[in-house]
C-alpha atoms as a PDB file:
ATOM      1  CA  UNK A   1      11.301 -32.374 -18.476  1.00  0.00           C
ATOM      2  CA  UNK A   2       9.779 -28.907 -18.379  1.00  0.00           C
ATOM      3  CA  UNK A   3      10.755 -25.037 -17.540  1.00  0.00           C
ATOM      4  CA  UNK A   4       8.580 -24.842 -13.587  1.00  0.00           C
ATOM      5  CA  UNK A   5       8.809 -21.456 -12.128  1.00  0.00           C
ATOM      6  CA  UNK A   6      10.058 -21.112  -8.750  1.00  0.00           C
ATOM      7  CA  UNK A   7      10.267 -19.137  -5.616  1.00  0.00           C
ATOM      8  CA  UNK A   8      13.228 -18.558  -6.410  1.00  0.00           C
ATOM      9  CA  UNK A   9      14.120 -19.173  -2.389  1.00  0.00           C
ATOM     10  CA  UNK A  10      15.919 -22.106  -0.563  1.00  0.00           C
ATOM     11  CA  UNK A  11      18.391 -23.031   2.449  1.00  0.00           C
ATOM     12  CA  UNK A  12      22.392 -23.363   2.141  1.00  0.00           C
ATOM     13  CA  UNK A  13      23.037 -26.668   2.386  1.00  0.00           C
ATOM     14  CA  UNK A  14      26.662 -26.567   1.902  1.00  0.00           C
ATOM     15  CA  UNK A  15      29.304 -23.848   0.527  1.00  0.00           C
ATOM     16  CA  UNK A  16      33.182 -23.461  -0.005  1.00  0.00           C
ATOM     17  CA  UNK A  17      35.242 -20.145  -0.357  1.00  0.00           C
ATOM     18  CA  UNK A  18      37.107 -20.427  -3.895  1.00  0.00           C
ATOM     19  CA  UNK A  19      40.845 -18.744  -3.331  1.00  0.00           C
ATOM     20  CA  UNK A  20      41.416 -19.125  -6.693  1.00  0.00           C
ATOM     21  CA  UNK A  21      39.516 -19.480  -9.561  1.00  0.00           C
ATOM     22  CA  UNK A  22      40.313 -21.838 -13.099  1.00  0.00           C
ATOM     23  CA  UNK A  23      37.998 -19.222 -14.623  1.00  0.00           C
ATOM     24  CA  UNK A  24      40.217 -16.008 -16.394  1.00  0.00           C
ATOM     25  CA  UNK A  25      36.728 -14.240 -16.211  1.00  0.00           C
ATOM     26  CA  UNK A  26      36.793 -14.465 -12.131  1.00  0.00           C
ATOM     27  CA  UNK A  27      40.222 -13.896 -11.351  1.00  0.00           C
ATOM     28  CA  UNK A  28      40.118 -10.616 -10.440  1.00  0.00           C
ATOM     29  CA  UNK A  29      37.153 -11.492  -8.019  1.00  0.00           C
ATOM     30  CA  UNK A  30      39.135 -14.209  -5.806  1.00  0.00           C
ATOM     31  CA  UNK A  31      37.932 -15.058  -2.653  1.00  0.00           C
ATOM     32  CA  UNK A  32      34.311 -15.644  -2.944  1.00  0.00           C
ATOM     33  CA  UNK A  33      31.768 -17.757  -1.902  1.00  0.00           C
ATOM     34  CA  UNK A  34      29.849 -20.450  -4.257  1.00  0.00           C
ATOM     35  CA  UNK A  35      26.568 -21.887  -2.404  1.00  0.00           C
ATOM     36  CA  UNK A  36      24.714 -24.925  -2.839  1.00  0.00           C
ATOM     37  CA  UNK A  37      21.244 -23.956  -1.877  1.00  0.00           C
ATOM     38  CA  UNK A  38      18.060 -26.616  -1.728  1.00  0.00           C
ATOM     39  CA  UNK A  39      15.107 -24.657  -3.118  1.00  0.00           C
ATOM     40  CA  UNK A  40      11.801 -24.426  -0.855  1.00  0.00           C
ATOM     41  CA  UNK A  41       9.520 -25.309  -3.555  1.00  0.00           C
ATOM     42  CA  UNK A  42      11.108 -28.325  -4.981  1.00  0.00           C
ATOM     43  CA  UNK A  43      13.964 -31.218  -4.160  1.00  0.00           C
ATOM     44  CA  UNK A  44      16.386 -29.532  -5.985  1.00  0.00           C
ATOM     45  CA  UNK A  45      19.749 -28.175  -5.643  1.00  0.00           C
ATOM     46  CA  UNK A  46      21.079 -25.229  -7.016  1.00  0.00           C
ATOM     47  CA  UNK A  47      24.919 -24.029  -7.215  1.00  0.00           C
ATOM     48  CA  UNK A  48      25.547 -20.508  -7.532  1.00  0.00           C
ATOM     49  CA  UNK A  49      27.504 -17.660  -5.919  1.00  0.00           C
ATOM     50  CA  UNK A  50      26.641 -16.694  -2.770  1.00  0.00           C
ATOM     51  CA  UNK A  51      26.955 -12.753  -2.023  1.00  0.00           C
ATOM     52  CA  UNK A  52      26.789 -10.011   0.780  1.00  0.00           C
ATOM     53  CA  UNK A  53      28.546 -12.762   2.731  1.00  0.00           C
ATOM     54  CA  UNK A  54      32.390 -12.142   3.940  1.00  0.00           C
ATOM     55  CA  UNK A  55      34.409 -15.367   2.887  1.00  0.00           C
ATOM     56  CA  UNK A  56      34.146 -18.003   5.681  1.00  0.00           C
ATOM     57  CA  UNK A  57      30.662 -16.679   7.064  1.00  0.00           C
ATOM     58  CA  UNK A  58      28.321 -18.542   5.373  1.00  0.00           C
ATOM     59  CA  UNK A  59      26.007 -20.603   7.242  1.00  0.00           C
ATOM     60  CA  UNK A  60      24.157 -23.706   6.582  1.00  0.00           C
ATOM     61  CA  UNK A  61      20.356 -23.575   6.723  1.00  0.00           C
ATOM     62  CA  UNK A  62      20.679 -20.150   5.865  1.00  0.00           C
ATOM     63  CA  UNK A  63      17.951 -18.470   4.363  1.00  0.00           C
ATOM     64  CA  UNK A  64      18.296 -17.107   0.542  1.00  0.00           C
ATOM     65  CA  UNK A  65      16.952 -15.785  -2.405  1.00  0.00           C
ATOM     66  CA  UNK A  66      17.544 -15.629  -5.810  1.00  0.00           C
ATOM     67  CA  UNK A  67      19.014 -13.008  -7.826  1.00  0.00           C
ATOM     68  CA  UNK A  68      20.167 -12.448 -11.228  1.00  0.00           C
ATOM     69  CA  UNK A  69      22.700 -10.247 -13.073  1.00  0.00           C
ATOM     70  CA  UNK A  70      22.517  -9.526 -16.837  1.00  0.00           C
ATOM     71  CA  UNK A  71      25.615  -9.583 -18.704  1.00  0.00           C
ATOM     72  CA  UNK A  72      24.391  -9.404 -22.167  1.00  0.00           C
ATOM     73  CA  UNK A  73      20.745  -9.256 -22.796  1.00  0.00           C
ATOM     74  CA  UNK A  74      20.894 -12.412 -23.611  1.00  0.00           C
ATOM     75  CA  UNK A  75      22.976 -14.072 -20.762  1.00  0.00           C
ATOM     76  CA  UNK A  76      21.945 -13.901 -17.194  1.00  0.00           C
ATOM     77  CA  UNK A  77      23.654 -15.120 -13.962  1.00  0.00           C
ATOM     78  CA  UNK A  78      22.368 -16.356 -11.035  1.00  0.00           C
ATOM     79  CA  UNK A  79      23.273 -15.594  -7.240  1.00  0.00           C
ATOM     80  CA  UNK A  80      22.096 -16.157  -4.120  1.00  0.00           C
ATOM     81  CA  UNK A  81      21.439 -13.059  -1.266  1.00  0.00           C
ATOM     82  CA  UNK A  82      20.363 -13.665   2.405  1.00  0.00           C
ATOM     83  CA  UNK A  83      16.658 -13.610   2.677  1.00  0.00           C
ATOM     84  CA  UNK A  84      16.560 -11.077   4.822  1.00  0.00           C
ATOM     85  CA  UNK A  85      12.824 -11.434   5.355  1.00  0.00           C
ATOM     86  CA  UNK A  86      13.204 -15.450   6.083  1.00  0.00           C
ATOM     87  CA  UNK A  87      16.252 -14.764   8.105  1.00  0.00           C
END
C-alpha cells in the first residue's frame, strides 16, 4: 500500500444525522451530519462529516469536496462541503 493523492472530490453515497454523539469532544456539536462519500478518482469510500448541510438534507449522489481543519499542527480533520462547482 502507498500514500496516492487525490481529487479530493466524490458523491454521497449514504449519510446519517448523529443526535448524540459517544465522543465528549462532539457533544456540544449534536446534531450533525457524517457522510460516506465514494471518491471520483478511485473505488474508495471515505467517512467524514458532512457540513453546510441542515440535518436531514443531505442527498445521495451529491456532489462534494474535501476539506480539512487543523487542530494542532500536527492533527488535521477531514470534511466534506457541497461542490458547488459539480453541483
Amino acid at each position: 500500500m502507498a500514500w496516492t493523492p487525490s481529487a479530493g472530490r466524490g458523491t454521497i453515497f449514504t449519510w446519517t444525522t448523529v443526535y448524540r454523539s459517544t465522543r465528549p469532544e462532539f457533544a456540544d456539536d449534536v446534531p450533525y451530519t457524517l457522510a460516506v462519500v465514494e471518491l471520483s478518482d478511485f473505488p474508495v469510500l471515505v467517512p467524514a462529516r458532512l457540513r453546510g448541510v441542515a440535518p436531514l438534507a443531505a442527498k445521495i449522489g451529491t456532489s462534494v469536496e474535501a476539506r480539512f481543519e487543523d487542530l494542532t499542527p500536527e492533527v488535521s480533520l477531514l470534511y466534506w462541503v457541497v461542490d458547488d462547482a459539480q453541483s
